[in-house]
Protein backbone atom coordinates (compact mmCIF):
# COMPACT_ATOMS: atom_id res chain seq x y z
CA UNK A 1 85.84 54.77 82.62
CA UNK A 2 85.61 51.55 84.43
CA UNK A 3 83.83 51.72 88.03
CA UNK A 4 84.82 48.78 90.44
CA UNK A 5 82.54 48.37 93.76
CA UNK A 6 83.92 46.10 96.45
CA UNK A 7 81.49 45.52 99.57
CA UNK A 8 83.56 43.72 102.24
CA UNK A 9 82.71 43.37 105.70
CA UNK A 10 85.59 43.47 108.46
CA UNK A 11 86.65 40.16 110.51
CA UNK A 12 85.73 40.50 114.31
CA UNK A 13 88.10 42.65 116.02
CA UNK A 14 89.60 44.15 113.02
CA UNK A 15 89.30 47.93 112.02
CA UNK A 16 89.21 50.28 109.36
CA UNK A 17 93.02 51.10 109.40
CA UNK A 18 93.61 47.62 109.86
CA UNK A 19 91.66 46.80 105.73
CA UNK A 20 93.65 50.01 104.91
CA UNK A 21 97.10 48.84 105.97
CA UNK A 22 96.50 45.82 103.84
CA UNK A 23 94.49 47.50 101.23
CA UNK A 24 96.77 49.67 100.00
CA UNK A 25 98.80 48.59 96.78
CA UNK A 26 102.22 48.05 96.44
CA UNK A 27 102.67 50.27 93.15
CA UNK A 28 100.03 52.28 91.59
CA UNK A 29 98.11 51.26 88.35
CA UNK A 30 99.88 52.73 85.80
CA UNK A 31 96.67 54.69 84.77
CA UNK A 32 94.46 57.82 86.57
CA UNK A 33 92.90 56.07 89.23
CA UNK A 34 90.98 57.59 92.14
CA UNK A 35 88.92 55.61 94.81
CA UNK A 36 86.39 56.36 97.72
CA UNK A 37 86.19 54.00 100.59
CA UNK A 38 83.46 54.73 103.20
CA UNK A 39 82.77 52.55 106.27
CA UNK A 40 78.44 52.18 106.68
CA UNK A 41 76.80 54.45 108.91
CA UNK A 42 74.74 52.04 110.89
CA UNK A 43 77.80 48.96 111.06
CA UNK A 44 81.35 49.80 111.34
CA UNK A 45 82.25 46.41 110.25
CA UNK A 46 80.89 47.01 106.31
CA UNK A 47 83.36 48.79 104.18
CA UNK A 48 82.75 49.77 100.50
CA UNK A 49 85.30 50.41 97.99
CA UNK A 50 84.75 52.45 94.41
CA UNK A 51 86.91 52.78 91.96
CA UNK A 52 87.31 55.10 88.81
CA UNK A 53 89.57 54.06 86.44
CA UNK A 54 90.30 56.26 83.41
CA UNK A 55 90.84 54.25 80.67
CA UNK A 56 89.30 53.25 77.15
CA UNK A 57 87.24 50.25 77.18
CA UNK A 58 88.96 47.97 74.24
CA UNK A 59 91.83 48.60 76.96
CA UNK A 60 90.11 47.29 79.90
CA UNK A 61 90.27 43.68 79.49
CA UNK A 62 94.34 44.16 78.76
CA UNK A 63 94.81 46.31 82.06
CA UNK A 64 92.88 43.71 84.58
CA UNK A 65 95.38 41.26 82.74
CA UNK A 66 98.86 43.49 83.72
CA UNK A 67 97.45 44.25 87.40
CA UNK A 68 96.23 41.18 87.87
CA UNK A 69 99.27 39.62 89.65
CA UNK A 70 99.69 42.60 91.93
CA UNK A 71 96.32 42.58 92.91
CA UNK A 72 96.32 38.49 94.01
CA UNK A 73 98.85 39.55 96.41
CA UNK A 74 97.15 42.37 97.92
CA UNK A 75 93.86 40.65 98.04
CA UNK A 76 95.57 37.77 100.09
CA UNK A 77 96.39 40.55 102.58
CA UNK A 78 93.00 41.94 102.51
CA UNK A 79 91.86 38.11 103.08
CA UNK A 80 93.08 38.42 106.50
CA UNK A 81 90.95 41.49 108.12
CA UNK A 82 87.51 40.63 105.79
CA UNK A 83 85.58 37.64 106.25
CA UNK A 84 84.37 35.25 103.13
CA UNK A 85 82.39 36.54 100.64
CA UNK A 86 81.98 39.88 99.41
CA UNK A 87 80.04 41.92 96.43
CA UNK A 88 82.16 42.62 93.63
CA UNK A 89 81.00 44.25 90.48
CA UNK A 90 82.90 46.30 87.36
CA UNK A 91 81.09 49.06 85.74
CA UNK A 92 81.53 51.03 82.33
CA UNK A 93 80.53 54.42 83.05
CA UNK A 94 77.49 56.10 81.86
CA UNK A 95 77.35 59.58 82.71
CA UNK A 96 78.76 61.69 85.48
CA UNK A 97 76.19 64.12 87.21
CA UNK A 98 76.82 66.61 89.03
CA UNK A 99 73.79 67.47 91.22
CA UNK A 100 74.91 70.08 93.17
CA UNK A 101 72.44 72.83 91.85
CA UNK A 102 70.00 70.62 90.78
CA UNK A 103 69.34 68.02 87.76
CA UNK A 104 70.66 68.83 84.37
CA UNK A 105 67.75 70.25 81.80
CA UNK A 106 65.48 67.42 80.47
């Protein structure tokens, strides 16, 4: 599983739906892919991105390759509603808690 975080923070004037209108890809990834985007509590202007992608990891570096062009072009879009700069990171996944009723036995 490869996690992506994106931190971005919104241009003056621009909102949420504004970064989703340009956020949003043209065609999907070809492989399960789910992600959260939450705005911060305390600054409407922050936006966060995560992504799980479902794949193997000797596959990872060949998938960034393929989506890579689509994803120049939607980035340019996002360009214009986020200002400079953001937090990017890519993840291999861990483990997957669920902590609803509590940690997992030790």
């Amino acid at each position: 599983m490869l996690i992506s975080v994106f931190v971005r923070r919104l241009r003056e004037g621009k909102t949420y739906a504004d970064f989703r209108r340009a956020w949003l890809p043209d065609k999907g990834f070809g492989v399960p892919t789910r992600v959260v985007s939450g705005q911060r509590a305390d600054d409407d202007r922050e936006i966060i991105t995560i992504g799980f992608t479902d794949l193997p990891e000797d596959q990872m570096d060949g998938f960034l390759q393929r989506v890579g062009p689509q994803e120049e072009v939607r980035h340019d879009r996002i360009d214009e509603v986020i200002e400079p700069g953001m937090t990017r990171a890519f993840y291999i996944q861990l483990a997957d808690d669920d902590l609803t009723e509590g940690p997992a036995p030790r």
